[in-house]
Every structure is written in C-alpha cells, then in structure tokens.
Protein backbone atom coordinates (compact mmCIF):
# COMPACT_ATOMS: atom_id res chain seq x y z
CA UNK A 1 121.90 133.45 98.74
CA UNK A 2 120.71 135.54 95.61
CA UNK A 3 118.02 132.59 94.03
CA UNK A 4 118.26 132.51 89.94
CA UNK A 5 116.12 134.58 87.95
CA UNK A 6 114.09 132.74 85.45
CA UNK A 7 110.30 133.51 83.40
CA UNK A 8 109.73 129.54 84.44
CA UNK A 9 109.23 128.62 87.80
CA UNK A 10 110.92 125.60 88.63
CA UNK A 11 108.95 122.54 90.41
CA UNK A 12 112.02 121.33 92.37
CA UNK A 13 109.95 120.72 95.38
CA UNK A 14 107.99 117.54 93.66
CA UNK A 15 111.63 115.61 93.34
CA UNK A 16 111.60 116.15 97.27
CA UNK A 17 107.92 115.32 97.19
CA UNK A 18 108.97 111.92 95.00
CA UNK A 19 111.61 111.39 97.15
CA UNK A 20 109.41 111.30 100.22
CA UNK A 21 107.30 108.81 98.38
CA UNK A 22 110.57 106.72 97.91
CA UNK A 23 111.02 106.65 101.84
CA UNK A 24 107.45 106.48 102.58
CA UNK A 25 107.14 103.08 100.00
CA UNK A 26 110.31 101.45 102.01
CA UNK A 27 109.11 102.48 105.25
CA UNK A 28 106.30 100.16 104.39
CA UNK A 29 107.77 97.15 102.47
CA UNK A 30 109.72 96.88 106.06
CA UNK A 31 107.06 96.89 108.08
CA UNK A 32 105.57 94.52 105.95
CA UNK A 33 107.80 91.57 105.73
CA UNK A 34 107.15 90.29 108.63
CA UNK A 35 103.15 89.84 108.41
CA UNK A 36 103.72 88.20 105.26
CA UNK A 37 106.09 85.86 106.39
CA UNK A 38 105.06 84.81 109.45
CA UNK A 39 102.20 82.75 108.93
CA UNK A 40 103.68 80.05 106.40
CA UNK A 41 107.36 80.37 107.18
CA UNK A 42 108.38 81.24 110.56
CA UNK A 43 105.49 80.07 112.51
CA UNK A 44 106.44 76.59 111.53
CA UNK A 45 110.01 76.82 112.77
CA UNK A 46 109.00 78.66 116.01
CA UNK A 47 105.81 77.46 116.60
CA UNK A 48 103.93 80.61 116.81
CA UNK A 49 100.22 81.20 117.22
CA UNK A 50 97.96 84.17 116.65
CA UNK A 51 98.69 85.46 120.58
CA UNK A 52 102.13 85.35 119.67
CA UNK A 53 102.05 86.89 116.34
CA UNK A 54 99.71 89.55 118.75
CA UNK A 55 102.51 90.52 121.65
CA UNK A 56 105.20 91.01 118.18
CA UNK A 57 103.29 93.42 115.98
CA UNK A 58 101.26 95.13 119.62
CA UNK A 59 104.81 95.87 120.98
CA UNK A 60 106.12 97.36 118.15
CA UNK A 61 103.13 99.41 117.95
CA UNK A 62 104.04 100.38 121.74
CA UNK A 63 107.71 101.25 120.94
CA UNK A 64 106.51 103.02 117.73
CA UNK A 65 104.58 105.40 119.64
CA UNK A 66 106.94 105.88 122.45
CA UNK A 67 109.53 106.70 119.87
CA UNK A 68 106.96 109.09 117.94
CA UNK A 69 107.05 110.99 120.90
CA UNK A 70 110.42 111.28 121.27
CA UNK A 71 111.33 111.11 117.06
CA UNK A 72 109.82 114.71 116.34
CA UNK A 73 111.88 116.33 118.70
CA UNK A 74 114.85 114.68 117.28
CA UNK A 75 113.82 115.55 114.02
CA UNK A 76 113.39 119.29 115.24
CA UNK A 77 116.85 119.45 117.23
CA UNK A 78 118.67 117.69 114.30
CA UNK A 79 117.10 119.48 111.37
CA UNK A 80 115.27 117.94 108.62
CA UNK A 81 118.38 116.52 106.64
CA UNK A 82 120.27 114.67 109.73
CA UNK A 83 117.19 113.73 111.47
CA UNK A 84 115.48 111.56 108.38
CA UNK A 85 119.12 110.10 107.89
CA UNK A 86 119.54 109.16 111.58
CA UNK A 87 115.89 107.65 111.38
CA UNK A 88 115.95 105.49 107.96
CA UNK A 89 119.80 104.06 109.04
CA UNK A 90 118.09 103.01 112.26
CA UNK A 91 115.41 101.40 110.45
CA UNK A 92 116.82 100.00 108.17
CA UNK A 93 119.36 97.81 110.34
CA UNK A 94 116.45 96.80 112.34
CA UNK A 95 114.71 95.64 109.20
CA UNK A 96 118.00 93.33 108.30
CA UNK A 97 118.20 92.03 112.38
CA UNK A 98 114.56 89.98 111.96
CA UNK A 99 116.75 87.26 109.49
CA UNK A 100 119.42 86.51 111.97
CA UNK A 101 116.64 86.10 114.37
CA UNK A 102 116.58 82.28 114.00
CA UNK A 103 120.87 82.01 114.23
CA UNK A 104 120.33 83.71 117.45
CA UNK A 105 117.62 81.27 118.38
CA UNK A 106 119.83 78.31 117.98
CA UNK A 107 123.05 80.17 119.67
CA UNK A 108 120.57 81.03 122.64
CA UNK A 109 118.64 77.34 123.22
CA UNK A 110 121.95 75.19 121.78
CA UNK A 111 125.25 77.61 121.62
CA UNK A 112 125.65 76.81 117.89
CA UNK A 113 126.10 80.76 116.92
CA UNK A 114 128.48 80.29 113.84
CA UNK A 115 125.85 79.00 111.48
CA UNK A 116 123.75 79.80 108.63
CA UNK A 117 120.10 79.79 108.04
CA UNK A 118 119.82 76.24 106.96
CA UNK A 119 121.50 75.01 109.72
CA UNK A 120 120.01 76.90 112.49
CA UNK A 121 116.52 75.93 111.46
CA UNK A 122 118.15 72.15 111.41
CA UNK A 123 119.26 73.15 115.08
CA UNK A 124 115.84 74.44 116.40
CA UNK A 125 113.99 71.09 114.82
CA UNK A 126 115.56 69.26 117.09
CA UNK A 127 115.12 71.52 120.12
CA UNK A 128 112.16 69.25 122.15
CA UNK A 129 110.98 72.26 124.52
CA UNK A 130 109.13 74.16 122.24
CA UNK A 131 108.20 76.35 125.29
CA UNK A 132 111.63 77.47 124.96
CA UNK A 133 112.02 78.05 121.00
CA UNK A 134 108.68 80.50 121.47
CA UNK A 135 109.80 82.15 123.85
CA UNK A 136 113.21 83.16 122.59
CA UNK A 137 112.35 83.68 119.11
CA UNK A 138 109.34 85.91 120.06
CA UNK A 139 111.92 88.09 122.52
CA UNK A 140 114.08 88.50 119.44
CA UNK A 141 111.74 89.44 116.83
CA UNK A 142 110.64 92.15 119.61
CA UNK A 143 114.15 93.05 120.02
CA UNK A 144 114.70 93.43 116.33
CA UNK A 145 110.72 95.23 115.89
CA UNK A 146 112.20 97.36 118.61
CA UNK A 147 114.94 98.85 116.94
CA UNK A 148 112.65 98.67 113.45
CA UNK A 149 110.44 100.79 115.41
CA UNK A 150 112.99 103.55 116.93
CA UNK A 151 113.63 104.13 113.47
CA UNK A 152 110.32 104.22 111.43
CA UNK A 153 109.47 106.71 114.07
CA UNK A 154 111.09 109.58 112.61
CA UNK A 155 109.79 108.78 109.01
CA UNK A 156 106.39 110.92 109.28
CA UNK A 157 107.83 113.65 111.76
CA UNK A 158 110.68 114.25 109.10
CA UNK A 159 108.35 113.95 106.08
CA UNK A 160 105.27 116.16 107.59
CA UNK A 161 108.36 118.72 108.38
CA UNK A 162 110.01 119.08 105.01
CA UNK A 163 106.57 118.80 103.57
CA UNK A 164 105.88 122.53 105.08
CA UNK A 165 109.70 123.54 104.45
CA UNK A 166 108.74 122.99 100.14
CA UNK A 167 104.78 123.79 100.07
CA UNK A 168 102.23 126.42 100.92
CA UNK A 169 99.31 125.53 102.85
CA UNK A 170 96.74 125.09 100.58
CA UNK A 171 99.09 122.37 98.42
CA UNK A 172 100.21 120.14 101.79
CA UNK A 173 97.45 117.59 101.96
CA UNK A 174 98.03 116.60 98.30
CA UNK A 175 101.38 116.46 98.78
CA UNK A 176 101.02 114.50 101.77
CA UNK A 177 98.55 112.69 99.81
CA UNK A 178 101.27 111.75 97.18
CA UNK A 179 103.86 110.79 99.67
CA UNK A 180 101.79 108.93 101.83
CA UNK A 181 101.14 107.03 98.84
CA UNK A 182 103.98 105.45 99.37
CA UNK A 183 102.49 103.72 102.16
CA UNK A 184 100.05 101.81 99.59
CA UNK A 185 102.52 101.33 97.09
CA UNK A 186 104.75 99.30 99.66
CA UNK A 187 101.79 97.31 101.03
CA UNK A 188 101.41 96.60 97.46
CA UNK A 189 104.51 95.93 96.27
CA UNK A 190 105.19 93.61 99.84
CA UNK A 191 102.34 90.90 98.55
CA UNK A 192 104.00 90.30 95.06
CA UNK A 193 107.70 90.11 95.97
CA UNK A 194 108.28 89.36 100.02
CA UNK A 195 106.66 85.74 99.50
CA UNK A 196 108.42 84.60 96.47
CA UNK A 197 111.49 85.96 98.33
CA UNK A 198 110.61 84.01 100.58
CA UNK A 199 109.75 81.04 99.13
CA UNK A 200 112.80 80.61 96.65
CA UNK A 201 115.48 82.11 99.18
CA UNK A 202 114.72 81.52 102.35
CA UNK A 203 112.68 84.21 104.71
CA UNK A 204 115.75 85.70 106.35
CA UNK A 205 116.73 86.94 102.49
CA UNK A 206 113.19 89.08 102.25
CA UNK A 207 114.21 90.64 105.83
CA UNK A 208 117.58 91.56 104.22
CA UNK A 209 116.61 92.92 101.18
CA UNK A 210 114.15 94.86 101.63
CA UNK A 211 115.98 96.25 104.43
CA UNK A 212 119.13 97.33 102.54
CA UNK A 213 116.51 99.54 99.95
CA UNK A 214 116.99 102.23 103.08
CA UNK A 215 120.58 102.34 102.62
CA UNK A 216 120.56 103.00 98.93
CA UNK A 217 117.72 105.97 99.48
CA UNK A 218 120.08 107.40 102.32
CA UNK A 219 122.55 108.38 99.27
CA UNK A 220 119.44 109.76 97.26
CA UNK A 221 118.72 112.06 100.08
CA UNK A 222 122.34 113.67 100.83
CA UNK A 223 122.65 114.39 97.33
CA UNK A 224 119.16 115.88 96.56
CA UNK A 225 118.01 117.55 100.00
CA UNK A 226 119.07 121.19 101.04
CA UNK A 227 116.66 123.96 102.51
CA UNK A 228 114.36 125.55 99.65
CA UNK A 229 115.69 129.38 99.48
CA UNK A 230 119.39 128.05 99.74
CA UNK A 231 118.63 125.26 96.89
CA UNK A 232 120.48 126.33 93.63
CA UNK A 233 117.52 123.98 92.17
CA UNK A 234 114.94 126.38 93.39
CA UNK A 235 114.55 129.44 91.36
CA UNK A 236 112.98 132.59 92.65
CA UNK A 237 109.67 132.05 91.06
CA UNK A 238 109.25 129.06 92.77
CA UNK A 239 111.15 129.64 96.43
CA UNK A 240 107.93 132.96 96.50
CA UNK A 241 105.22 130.20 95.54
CA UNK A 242 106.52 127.82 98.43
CA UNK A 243 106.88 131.56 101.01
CA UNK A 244 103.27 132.60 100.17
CA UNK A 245 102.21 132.09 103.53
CA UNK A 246 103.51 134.68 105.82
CA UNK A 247 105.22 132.39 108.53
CA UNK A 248 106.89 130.87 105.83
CA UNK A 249 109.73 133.20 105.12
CA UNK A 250 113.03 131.70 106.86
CA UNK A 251 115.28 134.12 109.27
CA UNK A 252 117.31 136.08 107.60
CA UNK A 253 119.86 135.84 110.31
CA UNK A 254 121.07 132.23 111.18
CA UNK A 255 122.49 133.52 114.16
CA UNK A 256 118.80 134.11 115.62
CA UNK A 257 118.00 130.67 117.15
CA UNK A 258 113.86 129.77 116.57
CA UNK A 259 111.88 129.48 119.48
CA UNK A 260 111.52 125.68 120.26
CA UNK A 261 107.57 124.46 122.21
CA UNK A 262 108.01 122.39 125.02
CA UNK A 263 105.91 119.03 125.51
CA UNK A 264 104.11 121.06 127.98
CA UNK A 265 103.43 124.18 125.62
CA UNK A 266 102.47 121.51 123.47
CA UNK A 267 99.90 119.83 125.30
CA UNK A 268 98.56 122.98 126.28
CA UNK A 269 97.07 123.39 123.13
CA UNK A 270 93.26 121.81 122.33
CA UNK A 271 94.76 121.70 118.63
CA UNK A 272 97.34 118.83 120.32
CA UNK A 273 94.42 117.08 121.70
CA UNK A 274 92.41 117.20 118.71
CA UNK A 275 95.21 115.49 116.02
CA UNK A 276 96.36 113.14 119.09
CA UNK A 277 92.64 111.62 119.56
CA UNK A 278 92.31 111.37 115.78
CA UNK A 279 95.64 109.61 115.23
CA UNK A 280 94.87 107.45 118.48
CA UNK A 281 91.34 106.38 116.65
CA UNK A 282 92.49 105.72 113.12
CA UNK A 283 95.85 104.67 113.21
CA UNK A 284 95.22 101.26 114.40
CA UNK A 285 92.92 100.93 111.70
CA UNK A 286 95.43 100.67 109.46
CA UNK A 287 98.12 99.18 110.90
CA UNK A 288 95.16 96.39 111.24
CA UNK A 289 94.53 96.30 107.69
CA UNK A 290 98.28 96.15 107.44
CA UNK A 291 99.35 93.72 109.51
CA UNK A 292 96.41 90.73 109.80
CA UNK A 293 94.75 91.00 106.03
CA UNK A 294 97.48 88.24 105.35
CA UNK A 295 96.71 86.16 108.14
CA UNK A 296 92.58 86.50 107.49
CA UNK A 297 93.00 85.33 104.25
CA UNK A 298 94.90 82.53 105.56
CA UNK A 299 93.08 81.60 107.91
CA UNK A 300 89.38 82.36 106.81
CA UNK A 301 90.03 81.17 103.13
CA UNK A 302 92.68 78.91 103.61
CA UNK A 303 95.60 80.86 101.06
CA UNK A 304 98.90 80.79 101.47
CA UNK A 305 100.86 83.78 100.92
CA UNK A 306 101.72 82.91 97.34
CA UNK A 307 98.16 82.63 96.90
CA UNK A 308 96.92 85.64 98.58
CA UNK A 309 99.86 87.70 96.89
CA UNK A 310 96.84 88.68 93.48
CA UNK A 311 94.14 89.96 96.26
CA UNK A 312 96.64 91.79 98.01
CA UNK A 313 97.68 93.65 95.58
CA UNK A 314 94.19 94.25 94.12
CA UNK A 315 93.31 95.26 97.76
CA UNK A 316 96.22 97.63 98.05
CA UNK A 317 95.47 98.99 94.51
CA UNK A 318 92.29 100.46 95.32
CA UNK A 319 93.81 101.88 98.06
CA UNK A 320 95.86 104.14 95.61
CA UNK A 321 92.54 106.00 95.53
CA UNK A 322 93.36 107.83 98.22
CA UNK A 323 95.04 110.48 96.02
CA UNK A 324 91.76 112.31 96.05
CA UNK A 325 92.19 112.83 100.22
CA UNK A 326 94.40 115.62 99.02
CA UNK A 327 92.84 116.75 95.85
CA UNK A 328 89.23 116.90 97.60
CA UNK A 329 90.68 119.72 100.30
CA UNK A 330 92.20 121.99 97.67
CA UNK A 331 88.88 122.43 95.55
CA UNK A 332 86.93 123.40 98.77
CA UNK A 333 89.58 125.89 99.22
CA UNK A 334 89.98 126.92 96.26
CA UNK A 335 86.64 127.05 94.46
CA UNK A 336 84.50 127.11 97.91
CA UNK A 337 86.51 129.41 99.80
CA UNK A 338 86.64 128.01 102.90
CA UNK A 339 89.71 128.42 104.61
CA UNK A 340 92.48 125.24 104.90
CA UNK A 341 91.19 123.87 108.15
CA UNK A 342 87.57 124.08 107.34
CA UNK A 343 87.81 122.18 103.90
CA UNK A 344 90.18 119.88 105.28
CA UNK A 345 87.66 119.29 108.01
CA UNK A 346 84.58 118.51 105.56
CA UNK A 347 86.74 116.43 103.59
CA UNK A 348 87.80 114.33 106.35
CA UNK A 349 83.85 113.95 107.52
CA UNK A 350 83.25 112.02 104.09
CA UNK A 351 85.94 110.10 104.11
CA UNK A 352 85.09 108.80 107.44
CA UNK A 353 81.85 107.30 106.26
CA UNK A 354 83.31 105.05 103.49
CA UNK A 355 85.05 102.49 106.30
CA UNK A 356 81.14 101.91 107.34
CA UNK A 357 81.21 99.77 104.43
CA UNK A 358 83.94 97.26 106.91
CA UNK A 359 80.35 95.75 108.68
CA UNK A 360 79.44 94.18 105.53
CA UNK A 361 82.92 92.55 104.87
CA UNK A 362 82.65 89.46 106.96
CA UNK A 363 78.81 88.54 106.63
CA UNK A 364 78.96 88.95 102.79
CA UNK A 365 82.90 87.10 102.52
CA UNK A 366 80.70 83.68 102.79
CA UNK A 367 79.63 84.61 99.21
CA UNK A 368 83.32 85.01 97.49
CA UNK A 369 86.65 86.26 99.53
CA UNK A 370 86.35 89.25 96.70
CA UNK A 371 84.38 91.12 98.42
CA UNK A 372 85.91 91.53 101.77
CA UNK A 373 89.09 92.02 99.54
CA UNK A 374 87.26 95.02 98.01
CA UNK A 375 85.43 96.44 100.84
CA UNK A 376 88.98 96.69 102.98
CA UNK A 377 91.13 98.22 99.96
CA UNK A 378 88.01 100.61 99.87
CA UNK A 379 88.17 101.33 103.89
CA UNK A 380 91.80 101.52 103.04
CA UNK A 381 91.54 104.30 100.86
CA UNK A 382 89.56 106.07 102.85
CA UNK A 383 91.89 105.63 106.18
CA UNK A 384 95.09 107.18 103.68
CA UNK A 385 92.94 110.17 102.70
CA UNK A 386 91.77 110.54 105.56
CA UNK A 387 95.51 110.33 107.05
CA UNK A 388 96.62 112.94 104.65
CA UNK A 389 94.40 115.63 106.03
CA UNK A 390 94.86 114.69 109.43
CA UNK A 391 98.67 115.23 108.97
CA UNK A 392 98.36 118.25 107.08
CA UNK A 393 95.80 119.77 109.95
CA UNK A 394 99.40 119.99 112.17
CA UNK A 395 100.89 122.49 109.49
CA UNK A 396 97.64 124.10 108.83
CA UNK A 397 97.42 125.27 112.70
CA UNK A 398 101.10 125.22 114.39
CA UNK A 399 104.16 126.61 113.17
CA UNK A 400 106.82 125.28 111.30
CA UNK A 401 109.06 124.68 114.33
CA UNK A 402 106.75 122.64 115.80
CA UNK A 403 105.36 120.65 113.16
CA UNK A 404 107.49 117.89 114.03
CA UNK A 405 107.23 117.78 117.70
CA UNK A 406 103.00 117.88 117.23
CA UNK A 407 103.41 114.98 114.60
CA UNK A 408 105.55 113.01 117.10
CA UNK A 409 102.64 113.18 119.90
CA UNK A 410 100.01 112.32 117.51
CA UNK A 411 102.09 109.32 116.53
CA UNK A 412 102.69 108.20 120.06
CA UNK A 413 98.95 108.33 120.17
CA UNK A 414 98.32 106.52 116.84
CA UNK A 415 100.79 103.82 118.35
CA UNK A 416 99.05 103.48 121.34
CA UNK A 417 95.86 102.75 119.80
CA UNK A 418 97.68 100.35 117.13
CA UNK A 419 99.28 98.61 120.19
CA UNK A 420 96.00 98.29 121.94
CA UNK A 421 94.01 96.43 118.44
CA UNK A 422 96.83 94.46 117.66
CA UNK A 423 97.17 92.79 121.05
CA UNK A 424 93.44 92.89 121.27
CA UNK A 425 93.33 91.10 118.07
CA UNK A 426 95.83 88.23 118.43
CA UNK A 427 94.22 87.44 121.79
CA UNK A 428 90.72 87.54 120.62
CA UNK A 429 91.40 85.51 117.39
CA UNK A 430 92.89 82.76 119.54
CA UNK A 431 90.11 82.98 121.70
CA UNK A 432 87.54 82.85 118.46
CA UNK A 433 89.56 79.79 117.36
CA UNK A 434 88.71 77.76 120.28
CA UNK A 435 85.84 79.08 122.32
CA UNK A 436 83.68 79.54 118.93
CA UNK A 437 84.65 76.89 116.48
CA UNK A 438 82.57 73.87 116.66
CA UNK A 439 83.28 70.15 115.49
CA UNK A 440 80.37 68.12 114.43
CA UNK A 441 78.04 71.05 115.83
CA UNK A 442 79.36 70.84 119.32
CA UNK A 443 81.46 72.97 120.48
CA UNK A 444 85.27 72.36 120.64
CA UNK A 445 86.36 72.68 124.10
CA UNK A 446 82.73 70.81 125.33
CA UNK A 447 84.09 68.05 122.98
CA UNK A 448 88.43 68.39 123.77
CA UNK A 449 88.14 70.19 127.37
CA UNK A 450 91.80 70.02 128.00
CA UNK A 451 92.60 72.23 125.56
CA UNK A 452 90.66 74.96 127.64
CA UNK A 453 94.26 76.39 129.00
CA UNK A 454 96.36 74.65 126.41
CA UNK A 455 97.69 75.51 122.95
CA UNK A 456 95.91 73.73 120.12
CA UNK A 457 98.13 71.27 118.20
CA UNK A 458 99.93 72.43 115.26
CA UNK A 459 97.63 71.55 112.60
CA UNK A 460 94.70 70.42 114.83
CA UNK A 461 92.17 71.06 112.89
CA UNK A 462 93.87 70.10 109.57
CA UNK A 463 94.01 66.41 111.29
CA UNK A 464 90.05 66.77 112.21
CA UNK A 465 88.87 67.19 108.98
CA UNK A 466 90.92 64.24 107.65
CA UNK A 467 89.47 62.07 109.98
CA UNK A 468 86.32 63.19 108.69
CA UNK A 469 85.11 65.76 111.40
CA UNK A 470 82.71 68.74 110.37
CA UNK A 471 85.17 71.75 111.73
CA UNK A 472 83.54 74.89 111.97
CA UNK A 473 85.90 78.01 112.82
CA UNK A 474 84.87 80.34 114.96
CA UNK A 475 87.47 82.81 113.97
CA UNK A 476 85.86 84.69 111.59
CA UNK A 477 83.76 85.88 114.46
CA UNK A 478 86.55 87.69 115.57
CA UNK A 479 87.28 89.09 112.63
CA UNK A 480 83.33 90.29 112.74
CA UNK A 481 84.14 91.90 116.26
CA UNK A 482 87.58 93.88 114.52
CA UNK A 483 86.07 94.83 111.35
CA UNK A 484 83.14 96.65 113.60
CA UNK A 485 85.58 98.35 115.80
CA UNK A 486 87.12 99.89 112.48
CA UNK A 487 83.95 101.02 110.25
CA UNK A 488 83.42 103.45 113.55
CA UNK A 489 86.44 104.83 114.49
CA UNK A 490 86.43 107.25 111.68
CA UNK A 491 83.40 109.17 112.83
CA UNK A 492 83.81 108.85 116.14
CA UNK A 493 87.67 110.54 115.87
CA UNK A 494 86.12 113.30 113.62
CA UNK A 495 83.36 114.04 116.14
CA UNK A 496 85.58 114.68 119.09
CA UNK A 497 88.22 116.23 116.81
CA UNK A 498 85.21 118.61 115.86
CA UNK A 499 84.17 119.37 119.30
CA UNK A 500 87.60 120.17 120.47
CA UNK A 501 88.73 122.39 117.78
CA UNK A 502 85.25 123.74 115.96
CA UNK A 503 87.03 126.86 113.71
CA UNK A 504 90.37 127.39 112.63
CA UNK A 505 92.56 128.81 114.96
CA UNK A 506 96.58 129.13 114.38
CA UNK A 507 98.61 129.01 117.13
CA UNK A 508 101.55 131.83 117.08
C-alpha cells in the first residue's frame, strides 16, 4: 500500500499509544473493585477474614500467571488486533460475574436462584452455617477472579506487542511509560468512584460497571487499530520514523509466514531468565500495593473505604510520577550515548533504590497515616518506572515475533511471585492479628486460648474496647514484615538481572 506523501509527519501512533492507556486504566479499575469492596461490604455478608481475602487475590495471581504464559502466544498466533479483543471480552465478563456472586451463593446453600441482590443477601443472613456461606462465596469469587484473570492476561502481551509494531526502540519505554500509566490512573480513579458505587448502589453495581467500560473500548479498538504501513492514518514520514530500526520493516510478501520461537527456544535464552526473575521480584510488589493498601488503612487506621478514598488517590497520584521511568532512558541514550539496554539498565538501578524508603513506612505511620500514604505512592512510582523499562528490555533484545511470547513468561513469573506475597500476606496478617496483638499487655491467645485454632469473632476486638479493654494490634507487625520484603526486591531483581545479562546482546 503506497503511504501518503506529506512535509508533516503524522503522530498517529500516540492515538494507539492513548488508546493503550484507555485499556491499561480499565484493566486496572477491574482489578480493583474487588480490594475496595471487600473489606466493608462483602466481608460482612460472607464473613470473610484476611486468610480468605489471601486464597482470592493469591489465586488469581496463580491463574494470572498461568494464563501469561499461555496469553502471549495467543496474542502472537491471533495477531495484535484479535488477540487484545479476545483478551478484554474475556475480562471484562469476568469483571461483571463477581456481582452475581452472592445470587449464586444463595441458589447454592438455599436453591433460591431467581433473585436479586437484596434478596439474596436477605437469603444468606439467615443461612446459620457460616462455614458454608465462606466457603461457597470464596469458590465463586475464585471462579469469577479466574475467568477475570484468563483475560487480563493478554492485556500487557498485546500492549508490549503493538507498542514495538508503532515505535522505534529508543521511544518504547516512554511509551510504555505512558500506557502503563494507565495502571495508576485506574488505581486512582478505583478509590474515588468504586466505594460510592458501592455505597449508594449496592457492591454488585461497581462489579458491573466498571466491567462493561471493556465493552465500550472493544468498539474504540476495531475502529482505530490496523498495522502501521497499511494505516491510511500513517503517512510516510511517520511509517520511516516508526521502521528506523532495521528489524522493523514488515515482509513485503504476506505469503512468507514469520518464524514463530518455541517455549523451549525461549527459555534457552539468558535474556528470558533475566526479564522472568525481574518480573518474578517486582511484580508482587505491586500487586501488594494494589491489592492490601485498602485493607491497611482499614485496619491500621481504622478508615472505611469512603474514608480512605482522599489518601488513595493522593497515594496513586504520586505514583503518576512514574512518567520519568521512560523519559530518564531516552536522555541516557540520547545525550549519553549509551545504547537502549545499557541506559535502560542504569535507569532501572535508581529506580530500584527509591522503594528503600518502604522500611520507614510502618515505624514512622505512628506519627500521622500521611506518611506511609506518601512513602508507598513514592515506592509506587518507582515500581511503574521501573516496570516500564523492564517491559521495554523484551523489545530492546528479542524480535518482534516474539515480543509477546517473552512478555507472557515474564508475566507467568510476575504472577507467581504475586501469588506467593498475597497468600503470604493474608496468612501472616491473620497470624499478626492474633499471635501479636495484646489486651491489657498480655497477650491475646495467653488471655482467650481457644481462639488458638479458631476464627476471631466478627468484631472481637470492636466489643473489647467497649468493655473497656486496652487492645493492642499486632497487625501492623505484619505489615512491618511485607513492607521489608518490598523496599528489597528492587535491587535484588536488578542484581541478578545484571549478572545474567551484563551487555546488550539481541537475539536474531
């Protein structure tokens, strides 16, 4: 196809960027529903605790990274456009299942299928096992995280993949950067609109709407999306900027099928290894961040989610900093001269320092629950710039037809390690809660020993302090132990990453 000749270049490929910060933003809201929701409004009607809250959000990291590994070779069979439809439909309907997660509680424990929200959270209140209500409602949220999961999966292979279809090299991290914005914008957005859903609708309606945003962006995408050098909106001034690098330039002969890289080829590569272990480190981090931020203010400072909606968003604001992760890469390359990986690779080493700062979060939140706020939307930032580059390291050393495929194992990876701190989390807060906390200076289960291998009372410690106890909780010890694990990670994943893959080195 003969591309229009024009003096101007056109900048088509930042409407694609935009409209991978749409998905990106969605992606997010989605995931986030559920962790602000949880704690004040579905815990109550299915009497969850932190362990259970744990096994939801630690499976879907498990499915998540299982589908990762499968999602980027989806996206590479099915091409950019299919695949990233196939994956946000998925998604989407998996967002919408979590509200019909209490009808199918009561249809399950009672056979009372046909009703509506109200009435099957009338149902369930007078269920007496309440072994029974947890147990069902957590195996349907998992169902419905499961098929949430399946389809997030292919958000970041498809992104990272038409990411190095519409930019050179040297501009992916910052457009990463801009699209993985999107990621903070929708943890932003979640705080000041999912609650107040919530609250004046009924949680199943923030599960539904926020769902049905993917549907609407499905529409955007088969309207806007086409390959850049068949793209009547992409002139030839612009379709030569995107081709500068040589591997760029598409076949000219469709007919020619492009060689595909097995998951063995794939792991045969120290460049596999080196993304996987950093994703594996530093993904977790975030999904940490993402998930229990809501529940530590809640349960360190007491808010509800209506209250902790202004700190939220503060916290995710800061995060927006993370534009620089893709700016900071470009000026080594371009005023430094270092070549893509090696900037990237300095960059990333000073971003990993600023989540250090996470050790001072819980010993100075006694002074004012600002300044763990801060410090995490500042660890935050740091994690998405450092996630830019990280990404963009994949297109820097493999080749377009693989891009997705590599992003798809280093996602299974990230999963893995978000499965293994969110379980490790629920459990250990739990534990915190009970084998730390202390009433009138002794400790609780010295003081209420049968609780030892029991479930604490809804609202135990509520009732203790209105008797006139002194409760101490020991969970914020916990959080002390988490927090720890994060300020690390960073260094340690660019250490190994270092060692495995010291100079650039592109793989043919």
């Amino acid at each position: 196809m003969k591309k229009e000749i024009s003096p101007k270049p056109s900048t088509f490929r930042w409407t694609i960027c935009f409209l991978l910060f749409i998905a990106t933003t969605i992606n997010y809201m989605d995931r986030q529903v559920l962790s602000l929701t949880w704690k004040d409004f579905i815990a109550p009607e299915f009497h969850w605790n932190n362990n259970d809250y744990g096994n939801i959000t630690a499976l879907f990291s498990i499915f998540y990274a299982v589908s990762m590994l499968f999602a980027g070779k989806f996206v590479d069979w099915m091409d950019t456009k299919k695949g990233f439809l196939w994956a946000i439909a998925i998604w989407s309907v998996g967002a919408v299942l979590h509200a019909f997660c209490g009808i199918a509680t009561s249809g399950v424990l009672t056979g009372n299928w046909l009703v509506g929200f109200a009435e099957s959270k009338e149902i369930i209140g007078r269920v007496d096992h309440v072994g029974a209500i947890i147990s069902t409602s957590v195996t349907l949220f998992i169902f419905a995280r499961f098929v949430l999961a399946v389809g997030e999966a292919g958000n970041f292979p498809a992104a990272i993949k038409t990411t190095a279809e519409y930019f050179p090299k040297k501009d992916r991290a910052f457009a990463t950067s801009i699209f993985n914005a999107g990621a903070t914008v929708g943890a932003l957005a979640a705080p000041v609109t999912i609650p107040f859903i919530a609250r004046s609708m009924g949680w199943e309606w923030a599960f539904i709407i926020i769902g049905a945003l993917g549907f609407v962006w499905m529409g955007l995408w088969v309207f806007y999306y086409k390959k850049p050098h068949v793209h009547h909106k992409v002139n030839e001034h612009e379709l030569t900027y995107i081709q500068q690098d040589q591997d760029d330039i598409p076949h000219r002969d469709s007919n020619v099928p492009e060689k595909k890289f097995s998951f063995r080829e794939c792991f045969s590569y120290r460049q596999t290894w080196a993304f996987a272990f950093g994703k594996f480190m530093t993904d977790g981090i975030w999904w940490f961040f993402l998930f229990w931020t809501p529940a530590y203010l809640s349960s360190v400072y007491k808010m509800d989610s209506t209250q902790s909606a202004f700190p939220l968003f503060v916290l995710y604001m800061i995060t927006l900093l993370s534009i620089i992760g893709g700016w900071l890469p470009k000026y080594f390359v371009e005023k430094k001269g270092m070549n893509a990986y090696t900037g990237r690779m300095k960059a990333m080493l000073i971003f990993a320092f600023f989540p250090l700062l996470a050790l001072l979060a819980q010993p100075l939140g006694s002074v004012t629950y600002w300044i763990p706020v801060l410090i995490i939307g500042v660890a935050g930032a740091a994690h998405q710039a450092w996630s830019a580059n990280i990404f963009s390291t994949v297109g820097d050393m493999f080749p377009k037809k693989a891009i997705a495929t590599i992003t798809g194992i280093g996602g299974m990876a990230g999963g893995i390690g978000s499965f293994l701190i969110n379980k490790s989390s629920g459990v250990l807060f739990d534990h915190a809660h009970k084998a730390w906390s202390t009433v009138d200076g002794i400790p609780l289960l010295e003081k209420y020993p049968q609780y030892i291998n029991e479930r604490l009372p809804e609202g135990f410690f509520e009732q203790l302090e209105k008797s006139g106890a002194v409760v101490s909780d020991g969970i914020d010890k916990g959080y002390m132990i988490i927090f720890s694990v994060c300020a690390v990670a960073y260094l340690i994943a660019w250490s190994v990453m270092k060692t495995l893959v010291p100079k650039y080195k592109v793989i043919q």
